[in-house]
C-alpha atoms as a PDB file:
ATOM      1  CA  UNK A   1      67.087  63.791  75.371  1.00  0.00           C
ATOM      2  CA  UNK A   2      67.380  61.963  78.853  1.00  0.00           C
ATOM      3  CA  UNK A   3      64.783  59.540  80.469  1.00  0.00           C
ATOM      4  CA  UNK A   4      64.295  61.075  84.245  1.00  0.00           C
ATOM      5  CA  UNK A   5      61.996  59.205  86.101  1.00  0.00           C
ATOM      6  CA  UNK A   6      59.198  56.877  86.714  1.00  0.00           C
ATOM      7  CA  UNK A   7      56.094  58.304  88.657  1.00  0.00           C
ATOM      8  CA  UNK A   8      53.756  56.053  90.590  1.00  0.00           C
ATOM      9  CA  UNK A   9      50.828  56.701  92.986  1.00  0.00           C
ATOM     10  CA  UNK A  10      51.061  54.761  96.312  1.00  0.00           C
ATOM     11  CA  UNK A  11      48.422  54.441  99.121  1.00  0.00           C
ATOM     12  CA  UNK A  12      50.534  54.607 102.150  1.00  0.00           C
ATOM     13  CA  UNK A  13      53.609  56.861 101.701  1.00  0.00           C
ATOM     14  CA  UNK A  14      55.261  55.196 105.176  1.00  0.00           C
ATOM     15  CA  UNK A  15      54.717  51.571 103.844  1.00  0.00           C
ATOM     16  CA  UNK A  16      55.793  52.571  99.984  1.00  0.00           C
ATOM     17  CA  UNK A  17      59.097  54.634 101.923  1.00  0.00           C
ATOM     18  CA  UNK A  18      60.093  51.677 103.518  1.00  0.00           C
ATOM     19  CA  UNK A  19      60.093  49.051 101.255  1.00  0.00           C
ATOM     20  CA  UNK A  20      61.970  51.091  98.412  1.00  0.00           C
ATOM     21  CA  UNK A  21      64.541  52.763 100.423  1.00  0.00           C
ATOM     22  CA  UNK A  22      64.768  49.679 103.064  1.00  0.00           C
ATOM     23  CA  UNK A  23      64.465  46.792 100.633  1.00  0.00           C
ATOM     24  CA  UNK A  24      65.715  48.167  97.169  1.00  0.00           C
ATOM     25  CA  UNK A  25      68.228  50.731  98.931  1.00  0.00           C
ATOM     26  CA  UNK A  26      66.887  53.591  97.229  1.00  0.00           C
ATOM     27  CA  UNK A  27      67.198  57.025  98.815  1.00  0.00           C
ATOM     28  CA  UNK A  28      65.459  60.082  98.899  1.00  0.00           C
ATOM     29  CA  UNK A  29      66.673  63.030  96.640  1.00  0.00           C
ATOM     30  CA  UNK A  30      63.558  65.425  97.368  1.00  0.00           C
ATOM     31  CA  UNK A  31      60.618  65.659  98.231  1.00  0.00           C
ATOM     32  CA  UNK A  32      57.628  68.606  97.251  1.00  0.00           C
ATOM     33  CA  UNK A  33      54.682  69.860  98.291  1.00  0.00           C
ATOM     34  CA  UNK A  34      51.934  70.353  95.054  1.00  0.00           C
ATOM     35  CA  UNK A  35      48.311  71.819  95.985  1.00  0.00           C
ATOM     36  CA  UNK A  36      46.648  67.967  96.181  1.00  0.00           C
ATOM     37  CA  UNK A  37      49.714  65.659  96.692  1.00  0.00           C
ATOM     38  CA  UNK A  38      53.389  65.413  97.962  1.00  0.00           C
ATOM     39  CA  UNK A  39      55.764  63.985  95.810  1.00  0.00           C
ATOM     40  CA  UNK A  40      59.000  61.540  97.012  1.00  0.00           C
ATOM     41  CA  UNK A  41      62.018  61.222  94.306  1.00  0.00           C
ATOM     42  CA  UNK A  42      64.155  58.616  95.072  1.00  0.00           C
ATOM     43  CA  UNK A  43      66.922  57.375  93.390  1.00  0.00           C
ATOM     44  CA  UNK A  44      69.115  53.990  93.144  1.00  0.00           C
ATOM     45  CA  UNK A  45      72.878  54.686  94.946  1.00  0.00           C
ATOM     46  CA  UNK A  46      74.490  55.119  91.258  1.00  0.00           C
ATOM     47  CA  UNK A  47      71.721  57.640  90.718  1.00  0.00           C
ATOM     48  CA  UNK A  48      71.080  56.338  87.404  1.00  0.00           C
ATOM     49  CA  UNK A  49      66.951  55.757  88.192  1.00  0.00           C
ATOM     50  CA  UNK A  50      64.817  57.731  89.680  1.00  0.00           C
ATOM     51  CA  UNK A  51      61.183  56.620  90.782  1.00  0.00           C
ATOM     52  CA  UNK A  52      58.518  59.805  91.953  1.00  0.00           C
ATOM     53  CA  UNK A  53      56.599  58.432  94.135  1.00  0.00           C
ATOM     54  CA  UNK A  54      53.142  60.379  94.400  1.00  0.00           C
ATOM     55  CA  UNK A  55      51.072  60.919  97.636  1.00  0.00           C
ATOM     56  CA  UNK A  56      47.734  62.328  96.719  1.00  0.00           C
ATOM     57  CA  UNK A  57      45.914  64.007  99.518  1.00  0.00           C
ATOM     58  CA  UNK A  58      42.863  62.022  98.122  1.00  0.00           C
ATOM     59  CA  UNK A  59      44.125  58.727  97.699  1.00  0.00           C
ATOM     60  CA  UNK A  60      41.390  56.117  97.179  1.00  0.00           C
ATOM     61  CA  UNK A  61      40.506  53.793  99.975  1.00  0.00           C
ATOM     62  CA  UNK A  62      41.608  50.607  98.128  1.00  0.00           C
ATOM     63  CA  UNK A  63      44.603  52.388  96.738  1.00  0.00           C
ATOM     64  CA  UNK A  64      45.250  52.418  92.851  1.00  0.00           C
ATOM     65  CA  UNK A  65      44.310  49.929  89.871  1.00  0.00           C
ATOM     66  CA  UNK A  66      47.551  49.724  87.839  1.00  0.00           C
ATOM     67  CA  UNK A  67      45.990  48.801  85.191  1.00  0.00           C
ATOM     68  CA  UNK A  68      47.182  46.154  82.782  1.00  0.00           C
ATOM     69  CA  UNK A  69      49.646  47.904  80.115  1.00  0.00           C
ATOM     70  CA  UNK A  70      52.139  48.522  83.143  1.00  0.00           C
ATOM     71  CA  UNK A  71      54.609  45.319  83.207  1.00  0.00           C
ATOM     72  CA  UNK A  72      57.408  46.167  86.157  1.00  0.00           C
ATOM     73  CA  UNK A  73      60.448  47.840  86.796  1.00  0.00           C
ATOM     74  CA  UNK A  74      63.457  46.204  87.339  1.00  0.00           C
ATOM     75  CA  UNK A  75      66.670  46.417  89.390  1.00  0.00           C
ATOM     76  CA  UNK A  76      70.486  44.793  89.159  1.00  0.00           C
ATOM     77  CA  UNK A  77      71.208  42.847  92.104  1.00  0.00           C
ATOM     78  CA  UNK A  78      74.639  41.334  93.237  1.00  0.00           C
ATOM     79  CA  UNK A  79      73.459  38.188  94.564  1.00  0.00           C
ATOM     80  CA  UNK A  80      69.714  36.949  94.948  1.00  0.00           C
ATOM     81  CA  UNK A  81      70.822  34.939  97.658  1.00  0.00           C
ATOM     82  CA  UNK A  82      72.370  37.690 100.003  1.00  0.00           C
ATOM     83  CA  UNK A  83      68.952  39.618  98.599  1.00  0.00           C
ATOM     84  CA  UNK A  84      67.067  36.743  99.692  1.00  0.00           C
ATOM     85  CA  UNK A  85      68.232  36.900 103.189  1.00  0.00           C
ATOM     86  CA  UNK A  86      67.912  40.885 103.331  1.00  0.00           C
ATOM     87  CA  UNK A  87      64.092  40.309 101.773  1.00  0.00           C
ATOM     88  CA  UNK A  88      63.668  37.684 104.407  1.00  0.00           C
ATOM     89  CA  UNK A  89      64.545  39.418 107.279  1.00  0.00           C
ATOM     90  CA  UNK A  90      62.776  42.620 106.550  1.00  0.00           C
ATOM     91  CA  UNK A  91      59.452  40.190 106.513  1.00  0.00           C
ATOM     92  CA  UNK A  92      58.898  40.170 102.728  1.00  0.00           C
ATOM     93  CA  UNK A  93      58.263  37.492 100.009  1.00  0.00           C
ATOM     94  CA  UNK A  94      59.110  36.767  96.845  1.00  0.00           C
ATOM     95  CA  UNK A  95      55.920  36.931  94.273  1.00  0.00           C
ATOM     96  CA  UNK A  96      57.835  34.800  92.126  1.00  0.00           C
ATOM     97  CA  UNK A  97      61.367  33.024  94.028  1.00  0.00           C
ATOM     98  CA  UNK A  98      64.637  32.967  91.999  1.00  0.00           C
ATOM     99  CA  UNK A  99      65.470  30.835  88.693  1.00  0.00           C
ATOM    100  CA  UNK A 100      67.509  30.722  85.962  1.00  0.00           C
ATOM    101  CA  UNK A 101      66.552  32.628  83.277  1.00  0.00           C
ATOM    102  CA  UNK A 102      68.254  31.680  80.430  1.00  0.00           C
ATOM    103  CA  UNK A 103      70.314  28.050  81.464  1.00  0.00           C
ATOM    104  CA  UNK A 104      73.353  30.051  81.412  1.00  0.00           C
ATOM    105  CA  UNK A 105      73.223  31.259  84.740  1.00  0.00           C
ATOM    106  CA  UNK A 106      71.345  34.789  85.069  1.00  0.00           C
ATOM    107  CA  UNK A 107      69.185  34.230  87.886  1.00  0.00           C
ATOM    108  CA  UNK A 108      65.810  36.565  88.264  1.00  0.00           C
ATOM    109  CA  UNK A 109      63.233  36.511  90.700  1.00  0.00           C
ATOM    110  CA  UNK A 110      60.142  39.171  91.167  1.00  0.00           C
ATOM    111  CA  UNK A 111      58.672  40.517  94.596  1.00  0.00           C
ATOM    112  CA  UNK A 112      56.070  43.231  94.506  1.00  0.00           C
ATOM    113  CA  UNK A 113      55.888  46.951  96.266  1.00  0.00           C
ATOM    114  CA  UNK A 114      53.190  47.443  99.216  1.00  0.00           C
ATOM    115  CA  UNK A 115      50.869  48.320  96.181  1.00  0.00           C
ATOM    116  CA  UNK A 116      51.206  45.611  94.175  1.00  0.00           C
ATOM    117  CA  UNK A 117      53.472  46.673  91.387  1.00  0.00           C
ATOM    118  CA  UNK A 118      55.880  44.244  90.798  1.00  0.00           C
ATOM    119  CA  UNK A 119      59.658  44.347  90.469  1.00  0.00           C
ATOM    120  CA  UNK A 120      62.209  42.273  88.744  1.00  0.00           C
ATOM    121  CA  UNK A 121      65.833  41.590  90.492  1.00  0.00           C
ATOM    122  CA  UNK A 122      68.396  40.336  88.034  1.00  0.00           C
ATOM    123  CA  UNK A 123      71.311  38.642  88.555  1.00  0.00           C
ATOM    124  CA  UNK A 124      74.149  38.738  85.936  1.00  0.00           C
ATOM    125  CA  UNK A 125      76.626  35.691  86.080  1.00  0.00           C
ATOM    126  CA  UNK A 126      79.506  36.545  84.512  1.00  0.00           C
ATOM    127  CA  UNK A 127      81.332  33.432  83.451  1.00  0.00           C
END
C-alpha cells in the first residue's frame, strides 16, 4: 500500500495557488474538472507529497471550518532563515517564528495557508 495524497477544500483557488506553489515551491501535476468542483494536485519538487487541493463550485462564503482533529502538515526546509527572507518578501508571516525544537539545534517554525491551515517547516541540523 502507498499513501497518495492529502485533499483540502480552499476558498479562493488563486490565493491557495499562490501561496503553495509560490511559498512552499510546490507545483502543479494536474488538474480535473468533477460535476461540482475542480481539483489542483500539486506536488513537492522530489514528488514525494502530494496535496489535492479542492475548488467546490459552491464554496461557502466564509470558506471552510477545519475542524479540530486536523493538526498540520509539514515540510523539510534547508534553512528557516533563507525561508524567512523568501516568506518575507512574498508579504507573509510566520503564525509561530522559528525556535529550537529540541536544544540540539532543529529549528521549526509554523505559518498558515490563505485558509488557515497551518504548516510546520523543519529544519534538520546535522552536527
Amino acid at each position: 500500500m502507498k499513501f497518495l495524497h492529502t485533499m483540502i477544500r480552499v476558498k479562493d483557488i488563486k490565493k491557495s495557488l499562490d501561496f503553495y506553489t509560490k511559498v512552499l515551491d510546490m507545483n502543479i501535476d494536474s488538474t480535473m474538472r468533477l460535476d461540482d468542483c475542480r481539483l489542483y494536485f500539486l506536488s513537492d519538487k522530489d514528488k514525494t507529497c502530494q496535496i489535492e487541493l479542492t475548488f467546490n463550485d459552491d464554496t461557502p462564503a466564509n470558506g471552510y471550518e477545519i475542524g479540530n482533529g486536523f493538526g498540520h502538515f509539514a515540510f523539510g526546509v534547508e534553512s528557516l532563515d533563507e525561508f524567512t527572507k523568501k516568506l518575507e518578501n512574498l508579504g507573509y508571516e510566520y503564525l509561530y517564528p522559528p525556535f529550537d525544537l529540541n536544544g540540539k539545534g532543529s529549528m521549526i517554525a509554523f505559518i498558515q495557508d490563505p485558509d488557515g491551515y497551518e504548516i510546520e517547516l523543519i529544519e534538520k541540523v546535522v552536527y
